[in-house]
C-alpha atoms as a PDB file:
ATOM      1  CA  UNK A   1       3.313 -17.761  -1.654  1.00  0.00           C
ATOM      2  CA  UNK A   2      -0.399 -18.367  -3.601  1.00  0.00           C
ATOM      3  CA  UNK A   3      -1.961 -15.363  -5.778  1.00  0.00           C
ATOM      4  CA  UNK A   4      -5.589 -14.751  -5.217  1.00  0.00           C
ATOM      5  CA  UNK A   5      -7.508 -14.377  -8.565  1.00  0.00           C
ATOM      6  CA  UNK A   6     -11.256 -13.966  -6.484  1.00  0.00           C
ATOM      7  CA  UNK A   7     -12.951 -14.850  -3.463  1.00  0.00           C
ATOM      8  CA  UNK A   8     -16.380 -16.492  -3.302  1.00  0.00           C
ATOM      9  CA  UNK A   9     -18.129 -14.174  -0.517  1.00  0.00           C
ATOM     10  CA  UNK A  10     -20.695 -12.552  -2.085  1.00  0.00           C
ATOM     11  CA  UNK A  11     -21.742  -9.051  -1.328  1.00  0.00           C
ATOM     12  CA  UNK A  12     -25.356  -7.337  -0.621  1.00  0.00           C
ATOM     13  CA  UNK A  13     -24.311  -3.349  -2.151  1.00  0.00           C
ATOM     14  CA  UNK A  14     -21.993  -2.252  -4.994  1.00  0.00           C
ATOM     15  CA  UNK A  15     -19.222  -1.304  -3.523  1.00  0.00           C
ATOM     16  CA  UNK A  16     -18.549   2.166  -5.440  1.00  0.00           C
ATOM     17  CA  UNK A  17     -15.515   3.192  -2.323  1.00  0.00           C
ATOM     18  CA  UNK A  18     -13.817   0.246  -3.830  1.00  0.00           C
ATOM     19  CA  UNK A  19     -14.029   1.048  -7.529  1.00  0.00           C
ATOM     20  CA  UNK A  20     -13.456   4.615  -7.010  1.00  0.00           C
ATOM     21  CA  UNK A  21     -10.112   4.024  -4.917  1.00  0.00           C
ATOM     22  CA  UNK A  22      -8.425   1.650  -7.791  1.00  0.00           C
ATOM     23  CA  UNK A  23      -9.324   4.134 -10.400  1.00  0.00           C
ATOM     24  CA  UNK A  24      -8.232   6.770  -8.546  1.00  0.00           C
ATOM     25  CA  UNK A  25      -5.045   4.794  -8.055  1.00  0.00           C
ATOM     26  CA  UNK A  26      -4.854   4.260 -11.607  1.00  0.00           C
ATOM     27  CA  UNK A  27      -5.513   7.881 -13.293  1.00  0.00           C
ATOM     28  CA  UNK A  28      -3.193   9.546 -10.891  1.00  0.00           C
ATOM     29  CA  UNK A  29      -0.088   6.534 -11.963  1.00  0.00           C
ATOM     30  CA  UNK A  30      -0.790   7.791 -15.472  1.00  0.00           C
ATOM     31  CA  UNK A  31      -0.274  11.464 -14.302  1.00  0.00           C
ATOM     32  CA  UNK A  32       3.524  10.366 -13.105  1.00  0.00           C
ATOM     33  CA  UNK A  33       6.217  10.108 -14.753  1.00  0.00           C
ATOM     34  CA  UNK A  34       6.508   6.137 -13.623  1.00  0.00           C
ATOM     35  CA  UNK A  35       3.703   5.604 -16.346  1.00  0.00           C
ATOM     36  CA  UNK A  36       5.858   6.399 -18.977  1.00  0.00           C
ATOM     37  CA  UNK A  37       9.296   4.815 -17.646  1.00  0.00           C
ATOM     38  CA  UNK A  38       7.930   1.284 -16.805  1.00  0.00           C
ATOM     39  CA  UNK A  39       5.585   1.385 -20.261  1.00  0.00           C
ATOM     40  CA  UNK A  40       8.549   1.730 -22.239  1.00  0.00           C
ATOM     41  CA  UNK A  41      10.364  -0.261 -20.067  1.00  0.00           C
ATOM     42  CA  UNK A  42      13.821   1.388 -19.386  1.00  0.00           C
ATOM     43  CA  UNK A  43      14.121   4.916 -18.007  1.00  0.00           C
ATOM     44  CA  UNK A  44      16.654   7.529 -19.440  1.00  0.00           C
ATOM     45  CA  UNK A  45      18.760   9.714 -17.034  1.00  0.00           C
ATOM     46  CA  UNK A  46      16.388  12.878 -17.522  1.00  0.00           C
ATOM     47  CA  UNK A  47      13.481   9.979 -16.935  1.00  0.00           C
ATOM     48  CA  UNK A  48      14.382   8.785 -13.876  1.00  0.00           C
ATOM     49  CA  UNK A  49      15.680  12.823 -12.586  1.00  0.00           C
ATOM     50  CA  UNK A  50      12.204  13.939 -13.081  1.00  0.00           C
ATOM     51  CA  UNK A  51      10.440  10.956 -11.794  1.00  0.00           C
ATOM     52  CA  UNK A  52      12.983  11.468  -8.416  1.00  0.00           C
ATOM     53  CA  UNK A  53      11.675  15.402  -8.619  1.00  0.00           C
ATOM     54  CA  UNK A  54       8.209  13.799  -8.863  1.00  0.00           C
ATOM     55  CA  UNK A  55       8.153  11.830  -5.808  1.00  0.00           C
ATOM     56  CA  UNK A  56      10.188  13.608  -3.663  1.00  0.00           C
ATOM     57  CA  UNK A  57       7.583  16.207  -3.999  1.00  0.00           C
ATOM     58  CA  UNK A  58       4.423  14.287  -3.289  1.00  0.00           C
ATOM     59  CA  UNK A  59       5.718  11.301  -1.594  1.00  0.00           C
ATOM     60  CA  UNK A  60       6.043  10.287   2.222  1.00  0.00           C
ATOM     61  CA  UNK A  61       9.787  10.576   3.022  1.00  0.00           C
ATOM     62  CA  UNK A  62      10.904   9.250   6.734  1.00  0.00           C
ATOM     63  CA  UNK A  63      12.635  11.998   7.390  1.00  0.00           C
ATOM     64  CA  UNK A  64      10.115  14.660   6.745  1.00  0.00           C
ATOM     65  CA  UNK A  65       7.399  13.023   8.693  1.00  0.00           C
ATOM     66  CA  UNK A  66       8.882  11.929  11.718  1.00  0.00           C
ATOM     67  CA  UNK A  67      10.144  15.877  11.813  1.00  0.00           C
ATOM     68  CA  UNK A  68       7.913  17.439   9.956  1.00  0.00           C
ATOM     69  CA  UNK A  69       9.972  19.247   8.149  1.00  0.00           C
ATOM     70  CA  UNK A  70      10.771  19.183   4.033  1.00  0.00           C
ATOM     71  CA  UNK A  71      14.308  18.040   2.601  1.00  0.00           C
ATOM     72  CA  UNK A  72      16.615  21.202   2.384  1.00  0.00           C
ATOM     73  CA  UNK A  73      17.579  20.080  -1.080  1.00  0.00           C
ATOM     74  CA  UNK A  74      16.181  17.815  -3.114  1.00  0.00           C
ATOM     75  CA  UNK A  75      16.281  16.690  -6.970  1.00  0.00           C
ATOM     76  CA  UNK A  76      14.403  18.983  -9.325  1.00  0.00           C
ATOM     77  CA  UNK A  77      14.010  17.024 -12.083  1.00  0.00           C
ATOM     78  CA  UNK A  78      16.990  18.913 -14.394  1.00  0.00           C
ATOM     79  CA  UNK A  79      20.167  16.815 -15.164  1.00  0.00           C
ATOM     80  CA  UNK A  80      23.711  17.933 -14.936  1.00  0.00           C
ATOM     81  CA  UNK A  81      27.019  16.675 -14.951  1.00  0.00           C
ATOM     82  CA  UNK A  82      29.238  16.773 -11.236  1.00  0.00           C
ATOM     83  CA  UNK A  83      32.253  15.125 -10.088  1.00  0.00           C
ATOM     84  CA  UNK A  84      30.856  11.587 -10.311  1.00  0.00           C
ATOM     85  CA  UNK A  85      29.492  11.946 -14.070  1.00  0.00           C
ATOM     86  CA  UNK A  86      26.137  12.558 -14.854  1.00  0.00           C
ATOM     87  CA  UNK A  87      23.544  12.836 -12.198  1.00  0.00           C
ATOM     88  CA  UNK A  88      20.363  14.551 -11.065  1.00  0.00           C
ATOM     89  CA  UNK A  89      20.318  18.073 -10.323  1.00  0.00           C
ATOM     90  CA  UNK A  90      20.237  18.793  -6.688  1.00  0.00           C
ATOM     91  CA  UNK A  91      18.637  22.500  -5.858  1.00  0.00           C
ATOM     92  CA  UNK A  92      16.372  23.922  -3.102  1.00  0.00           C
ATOM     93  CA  UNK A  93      12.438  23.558  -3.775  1.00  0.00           C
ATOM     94  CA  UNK A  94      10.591  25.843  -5.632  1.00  0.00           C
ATOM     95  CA  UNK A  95       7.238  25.097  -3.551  1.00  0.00           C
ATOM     96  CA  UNK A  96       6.478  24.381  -0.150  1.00  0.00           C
ATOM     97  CA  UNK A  97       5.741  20.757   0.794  1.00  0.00           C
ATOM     98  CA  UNK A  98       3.530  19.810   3.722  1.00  0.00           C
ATOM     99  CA  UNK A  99       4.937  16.555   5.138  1.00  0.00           C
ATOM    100  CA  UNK A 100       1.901  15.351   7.233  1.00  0.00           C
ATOM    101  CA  UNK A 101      -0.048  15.720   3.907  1.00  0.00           C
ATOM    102  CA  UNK A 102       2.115  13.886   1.795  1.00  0.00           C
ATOM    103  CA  UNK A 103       1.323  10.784   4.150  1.00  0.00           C
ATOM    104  CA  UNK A 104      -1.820  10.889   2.160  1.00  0.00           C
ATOM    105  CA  UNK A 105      -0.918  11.519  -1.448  1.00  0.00           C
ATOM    106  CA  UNK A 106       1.579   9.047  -1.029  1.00  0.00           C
ATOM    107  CA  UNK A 107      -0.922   6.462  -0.381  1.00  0.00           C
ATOM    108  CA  UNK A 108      -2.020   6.939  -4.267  1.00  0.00           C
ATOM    109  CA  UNK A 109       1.388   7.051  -6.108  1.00  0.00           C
ATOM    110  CA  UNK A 110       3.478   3.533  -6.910  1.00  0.00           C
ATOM    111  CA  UNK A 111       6.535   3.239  -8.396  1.00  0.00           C
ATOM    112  CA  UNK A 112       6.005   0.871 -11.760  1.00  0.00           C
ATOM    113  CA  UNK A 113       2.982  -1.045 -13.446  1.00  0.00           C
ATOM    114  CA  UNK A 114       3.909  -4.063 -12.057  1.00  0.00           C
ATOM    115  CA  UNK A 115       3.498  -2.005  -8.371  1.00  0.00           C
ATOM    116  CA  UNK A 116       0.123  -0.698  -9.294  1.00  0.00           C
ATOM    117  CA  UNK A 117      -1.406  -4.099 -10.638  1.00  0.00           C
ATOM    118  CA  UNK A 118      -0.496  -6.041  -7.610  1.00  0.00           C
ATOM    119  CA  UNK A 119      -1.740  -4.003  -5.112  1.00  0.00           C
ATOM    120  CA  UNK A 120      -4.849  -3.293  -6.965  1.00  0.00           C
ATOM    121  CA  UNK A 121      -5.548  -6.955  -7.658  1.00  0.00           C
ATOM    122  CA  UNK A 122      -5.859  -7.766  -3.975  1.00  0.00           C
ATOM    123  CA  UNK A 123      -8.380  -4.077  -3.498  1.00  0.00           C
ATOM    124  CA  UNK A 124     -10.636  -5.866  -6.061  1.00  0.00           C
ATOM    125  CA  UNK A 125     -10.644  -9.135  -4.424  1.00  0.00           C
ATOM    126  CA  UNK A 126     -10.742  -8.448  -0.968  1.00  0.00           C
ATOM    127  CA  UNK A 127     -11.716  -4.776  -0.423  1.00  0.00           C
ATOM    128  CA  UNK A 128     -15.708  -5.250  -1.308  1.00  0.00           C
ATOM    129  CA  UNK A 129     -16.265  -7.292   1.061  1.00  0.00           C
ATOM    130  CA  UNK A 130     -14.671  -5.022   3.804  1.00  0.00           C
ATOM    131  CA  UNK A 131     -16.378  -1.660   1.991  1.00  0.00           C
ATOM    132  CA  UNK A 132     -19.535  -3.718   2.574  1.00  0.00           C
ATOM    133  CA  UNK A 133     -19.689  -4.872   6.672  1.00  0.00           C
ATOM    134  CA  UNK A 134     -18.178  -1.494   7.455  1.00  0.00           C
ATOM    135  CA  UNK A 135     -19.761   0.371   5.671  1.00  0.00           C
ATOM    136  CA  UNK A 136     -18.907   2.953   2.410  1.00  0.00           C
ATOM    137  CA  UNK A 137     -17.886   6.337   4.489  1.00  0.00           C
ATOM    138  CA  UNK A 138     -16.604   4.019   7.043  1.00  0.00           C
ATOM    139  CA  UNK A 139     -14.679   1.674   4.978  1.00  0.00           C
ATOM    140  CA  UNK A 140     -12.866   4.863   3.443  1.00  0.00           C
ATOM    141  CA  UNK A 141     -11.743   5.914   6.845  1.00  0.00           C
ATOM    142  CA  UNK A 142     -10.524   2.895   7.778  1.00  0.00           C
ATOM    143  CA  UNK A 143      -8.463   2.514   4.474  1.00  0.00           C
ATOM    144  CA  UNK A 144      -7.072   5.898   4.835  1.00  0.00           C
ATOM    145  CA  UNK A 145      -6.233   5.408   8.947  1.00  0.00           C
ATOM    146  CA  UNK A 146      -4.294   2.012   8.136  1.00  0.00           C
ATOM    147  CA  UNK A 147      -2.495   3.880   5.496  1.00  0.00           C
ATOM    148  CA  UNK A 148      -1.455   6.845   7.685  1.00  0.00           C
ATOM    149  CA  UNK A 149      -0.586   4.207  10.542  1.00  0.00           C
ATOM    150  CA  UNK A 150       1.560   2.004   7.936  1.00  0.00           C
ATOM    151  CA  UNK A 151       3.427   5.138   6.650  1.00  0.00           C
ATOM    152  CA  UNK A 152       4.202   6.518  10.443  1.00  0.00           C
ATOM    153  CA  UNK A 153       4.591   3.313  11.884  1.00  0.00           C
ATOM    154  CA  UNK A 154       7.549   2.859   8.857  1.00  0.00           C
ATOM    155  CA  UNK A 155       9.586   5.642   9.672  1.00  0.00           C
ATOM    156  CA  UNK A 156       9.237   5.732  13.103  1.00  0.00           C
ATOM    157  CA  UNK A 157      11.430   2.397  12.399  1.00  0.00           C
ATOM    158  CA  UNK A 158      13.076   4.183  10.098  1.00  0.00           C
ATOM    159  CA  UNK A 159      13.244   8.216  10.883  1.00  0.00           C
ATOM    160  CA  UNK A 160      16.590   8.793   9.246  1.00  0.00           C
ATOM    161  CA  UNK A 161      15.367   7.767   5.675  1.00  0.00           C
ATOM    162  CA  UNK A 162      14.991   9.952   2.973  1.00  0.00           C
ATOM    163  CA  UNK A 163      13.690   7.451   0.623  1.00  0.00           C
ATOM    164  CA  UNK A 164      10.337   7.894  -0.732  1.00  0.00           C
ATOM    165  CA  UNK A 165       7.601   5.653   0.662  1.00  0.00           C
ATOM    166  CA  UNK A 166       4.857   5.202  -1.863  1.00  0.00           C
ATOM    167  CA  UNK A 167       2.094   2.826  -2.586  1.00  0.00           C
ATOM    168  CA  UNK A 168      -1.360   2.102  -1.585  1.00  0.00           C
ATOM    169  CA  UNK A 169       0.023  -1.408   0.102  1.00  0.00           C
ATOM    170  CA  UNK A 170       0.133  -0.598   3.700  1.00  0.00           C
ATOM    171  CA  UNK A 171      -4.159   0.773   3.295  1.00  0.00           C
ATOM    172  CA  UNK A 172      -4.638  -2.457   1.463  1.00  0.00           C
ATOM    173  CA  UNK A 173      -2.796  -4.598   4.089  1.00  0.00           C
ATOM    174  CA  UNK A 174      -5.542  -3.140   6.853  1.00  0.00           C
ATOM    175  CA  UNK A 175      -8.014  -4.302   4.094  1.00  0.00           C
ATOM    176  CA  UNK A 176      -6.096  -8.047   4.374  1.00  0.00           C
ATOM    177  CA  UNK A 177      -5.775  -7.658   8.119  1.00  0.00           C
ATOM    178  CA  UNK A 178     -10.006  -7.027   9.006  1.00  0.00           C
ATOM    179  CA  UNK A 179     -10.782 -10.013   5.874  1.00  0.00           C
ATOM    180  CA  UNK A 180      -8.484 -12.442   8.109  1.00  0.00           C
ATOM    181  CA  UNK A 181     -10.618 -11.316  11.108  1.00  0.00           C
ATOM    182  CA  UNK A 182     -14.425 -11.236   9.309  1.00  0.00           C
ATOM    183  CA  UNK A 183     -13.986 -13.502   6.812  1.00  0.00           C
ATOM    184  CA  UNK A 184     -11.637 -16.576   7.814  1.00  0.00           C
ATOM    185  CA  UNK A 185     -13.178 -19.414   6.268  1.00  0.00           C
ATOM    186  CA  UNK A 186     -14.410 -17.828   2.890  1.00  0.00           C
ATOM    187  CA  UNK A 187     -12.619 -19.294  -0.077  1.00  0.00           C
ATOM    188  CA  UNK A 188     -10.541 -17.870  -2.338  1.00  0.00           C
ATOM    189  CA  UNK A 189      -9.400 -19.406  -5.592  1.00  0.00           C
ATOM    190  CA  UNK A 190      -5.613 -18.969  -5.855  1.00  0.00           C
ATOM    191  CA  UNK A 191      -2.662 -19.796  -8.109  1.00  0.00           C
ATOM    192  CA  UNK A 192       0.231 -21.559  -6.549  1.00  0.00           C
ATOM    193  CA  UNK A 193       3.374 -21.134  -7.851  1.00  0.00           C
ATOM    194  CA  UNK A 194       5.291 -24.445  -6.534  1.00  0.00           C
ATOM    195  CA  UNK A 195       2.267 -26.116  -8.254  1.00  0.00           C
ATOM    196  CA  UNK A 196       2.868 -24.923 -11.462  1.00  0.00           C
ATOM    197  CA  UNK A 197       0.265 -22.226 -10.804  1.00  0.00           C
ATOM    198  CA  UNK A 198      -2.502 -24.816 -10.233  1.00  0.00           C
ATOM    199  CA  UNK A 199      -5.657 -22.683  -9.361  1.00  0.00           C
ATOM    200  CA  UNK A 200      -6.844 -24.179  -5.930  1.00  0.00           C
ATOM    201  CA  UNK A 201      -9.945 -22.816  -3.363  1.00  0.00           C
ATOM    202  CA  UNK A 202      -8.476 -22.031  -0.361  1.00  0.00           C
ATOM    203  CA  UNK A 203      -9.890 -20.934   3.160  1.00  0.00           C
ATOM    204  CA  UNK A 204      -8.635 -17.022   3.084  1.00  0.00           C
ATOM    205  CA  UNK A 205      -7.335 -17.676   6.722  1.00  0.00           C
ATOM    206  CA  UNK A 206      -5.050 -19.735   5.020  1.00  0.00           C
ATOM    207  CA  UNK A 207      -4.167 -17.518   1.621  1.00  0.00           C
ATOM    208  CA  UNK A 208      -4.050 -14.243   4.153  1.00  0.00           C
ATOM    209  CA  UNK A 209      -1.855 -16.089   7.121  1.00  0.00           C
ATOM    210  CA  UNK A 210       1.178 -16.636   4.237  1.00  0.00           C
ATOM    211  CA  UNK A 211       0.849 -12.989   3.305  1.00  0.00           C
ATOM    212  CA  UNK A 212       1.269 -11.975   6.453  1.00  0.00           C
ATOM    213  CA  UNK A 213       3.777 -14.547   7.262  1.00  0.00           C
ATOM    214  CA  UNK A 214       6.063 -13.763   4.032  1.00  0.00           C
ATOM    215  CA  UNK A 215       5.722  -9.927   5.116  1.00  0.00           C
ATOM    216  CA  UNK A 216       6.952 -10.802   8.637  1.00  0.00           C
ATOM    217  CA  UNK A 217       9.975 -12.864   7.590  1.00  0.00           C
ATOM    218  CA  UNK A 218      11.141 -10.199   5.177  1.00  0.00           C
ATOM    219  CA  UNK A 219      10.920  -7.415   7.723  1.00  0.00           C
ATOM    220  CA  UNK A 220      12.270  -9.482  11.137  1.00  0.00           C
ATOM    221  CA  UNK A 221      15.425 -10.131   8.423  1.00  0.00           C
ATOM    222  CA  UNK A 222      14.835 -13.984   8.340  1.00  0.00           C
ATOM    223  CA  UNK A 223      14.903 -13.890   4.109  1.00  0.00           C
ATOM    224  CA  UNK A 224      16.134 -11.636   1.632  1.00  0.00           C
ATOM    225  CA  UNK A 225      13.607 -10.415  -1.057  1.00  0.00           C
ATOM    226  CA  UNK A 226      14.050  -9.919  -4.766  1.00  0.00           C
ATOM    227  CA  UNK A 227      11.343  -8.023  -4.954  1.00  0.00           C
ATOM    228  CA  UNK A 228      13.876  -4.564  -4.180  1.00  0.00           C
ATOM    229  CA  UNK A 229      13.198  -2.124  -1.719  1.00  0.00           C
ATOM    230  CA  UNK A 230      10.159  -3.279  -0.341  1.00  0.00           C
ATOM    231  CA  UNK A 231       8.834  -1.558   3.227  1.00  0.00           C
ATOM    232  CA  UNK A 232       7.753  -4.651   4.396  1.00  0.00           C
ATOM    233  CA  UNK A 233       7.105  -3.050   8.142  1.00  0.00           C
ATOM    234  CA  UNK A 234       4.839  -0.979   6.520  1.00  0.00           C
ATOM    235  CA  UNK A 235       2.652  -3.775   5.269  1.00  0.00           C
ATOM    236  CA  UNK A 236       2.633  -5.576   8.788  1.00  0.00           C
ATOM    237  CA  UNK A 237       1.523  -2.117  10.303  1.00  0.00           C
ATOM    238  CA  UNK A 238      -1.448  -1.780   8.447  1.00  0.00           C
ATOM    239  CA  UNK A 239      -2.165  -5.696   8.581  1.00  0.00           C
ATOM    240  CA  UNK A 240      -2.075  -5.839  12.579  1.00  0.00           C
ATOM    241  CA  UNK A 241      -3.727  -2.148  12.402  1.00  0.00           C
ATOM    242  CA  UNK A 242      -6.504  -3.781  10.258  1.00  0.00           C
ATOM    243  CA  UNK A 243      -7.382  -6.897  12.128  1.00  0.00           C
ATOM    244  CA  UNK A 244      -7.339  -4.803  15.631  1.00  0.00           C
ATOM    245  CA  UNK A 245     -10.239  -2.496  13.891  1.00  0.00           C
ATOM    246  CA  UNK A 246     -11.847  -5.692  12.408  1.00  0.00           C
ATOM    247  CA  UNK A 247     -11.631  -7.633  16.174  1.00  0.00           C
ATOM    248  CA  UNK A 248     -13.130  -4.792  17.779  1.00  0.00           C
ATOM    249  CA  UNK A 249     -15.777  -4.066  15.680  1.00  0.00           C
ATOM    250  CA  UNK A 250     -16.724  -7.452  15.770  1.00  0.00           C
ATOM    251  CA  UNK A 251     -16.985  -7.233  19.722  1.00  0.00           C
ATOM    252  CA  UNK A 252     -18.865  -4.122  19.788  1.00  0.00           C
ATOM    253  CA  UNK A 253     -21.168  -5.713  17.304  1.00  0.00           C
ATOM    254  CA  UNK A 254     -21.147  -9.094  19.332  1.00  0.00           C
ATOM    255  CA  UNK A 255     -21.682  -7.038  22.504  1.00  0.00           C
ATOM    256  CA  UNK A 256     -25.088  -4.806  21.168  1.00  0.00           C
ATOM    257  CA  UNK A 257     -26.611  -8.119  19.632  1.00  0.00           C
ATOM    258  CA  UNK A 258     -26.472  -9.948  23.317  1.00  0.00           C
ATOM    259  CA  UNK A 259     -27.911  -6.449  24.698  1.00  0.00           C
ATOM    260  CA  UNK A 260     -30.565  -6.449  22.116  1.00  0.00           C
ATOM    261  CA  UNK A 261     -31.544 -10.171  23.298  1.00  0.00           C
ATOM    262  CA  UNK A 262     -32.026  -9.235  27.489  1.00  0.00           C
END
């Protein structure tokens, strides 16, 4: 595994979709309770109760999507003591939850600093570049559709979950997926762990292909991650989705040009 710390592929237009999507990422983590847990770094019972309320509200659960239809009960952020000690309060909701929408705000809610950072790192590097070939209104269609696709594709694989999906990965994966496609020999300087974290300039084909390689082992079950639970299927989704969009925009480009020419 390398980590990309920039690309050298210059671009011809700011690309404001870009910066507006990481700090929109980044205001609405420090609206959640997750801001608070992970900056102090350990989470109290009533903590982690009302950051459970929190997501189960706003976040994409399996469940709910593939049925659309909201959780019966779910935790609302009170503690209490049962049977098995203390726990999270387990009630019917007090508002009405739209699953098909939550697909979306789920796309702008991670789970820990850590989860934020990383997948914002990669936006930055990788996502100007895409914002600027597609275009700004089209780039921010196309990083909303691989994020829809990512979250639907997930539970289809997994439709009787009720854990919360959250994170803007499987949008930036489609991101990853269409720089593979446009963009396979630009370089990328990248730290390599194995190396001693060595920066090195590497084709993007190259830093990309073991991204998508690592995500594929984890999720066909060939390695076991420490990096918890991961959806891993997610991030392939909106990878493949990503290139597909990237490979035929490329034709239909490729196709007008020669049309131009008779």
């Amino acid at each position: 595994m390398v980590i990309p710390i920039r690309d050298v592929n210059p671009v011809h237009r700011t690309p404001w979709v870009t910066y507006a999507l990481i700090a929109a990422n980044i205001a609405i983590f420090l609206l959640t309770p997750a801001s608070a847990i992970t900056v102090t770094g350990a989470a109290s019972l009533a903590q982690t109760c009302q950051q459970q309320a929190f997501y189960d509200r706003y976040a994409a659960i399996p469940i709910e999507v593939v049925h659309n239809q909201p959780l019966a009960l779910v935790p609302d952020g009170r503690t209490g003591v049962g049977d098995q000690g203390p726990g999270c309060v387990v009630a019917r909701p007090n508002y009405h939850k739209n699953p098909m929408l939550s697909v979306l705000s789920s796309l702008f809610l991670h789970g820990s600093w850590l989860h934020l950072l990383g997948n914002m790192l990669f936006l930055w590097i990788f996502g100007n570049n895409i914002e600027d070939r597609f275009g700004r209104f089209r780039y921010l269609l196309f990083y909303l559709a691989c994020g829809v696709v990512a979250t639907y594709g997930f539970a289809l694989t997994n439709p009787h979950s009720t854990e919360v999906l959250i994170g803007a990965s499987g949008a930036i994966a489609g991101v990853l997926g269409a720089y593979l496609i446009l963009y396979p020999r630009a370089r990328v300087w990248s730290l390599v762990p194995v190396l001693l974290f060595l920066p090195l300039r590497l084709p993007a084909w190259l830093v990309l292909g073991l991204w998508f390689l690592l995500q594929w082992v984890y999720t066909a079950g060939y390695a076991i991650s420490s990096a918890g639970s991961v959806a891993y299927p997610a991030h392939v989704l909106g990878f493949v989705s990503g290139a597909l969009v990237a490979l035929l925009m490329r034709g239909a480009q490729r196709s007008h040009g020669e049309g131009s020419a008779q």
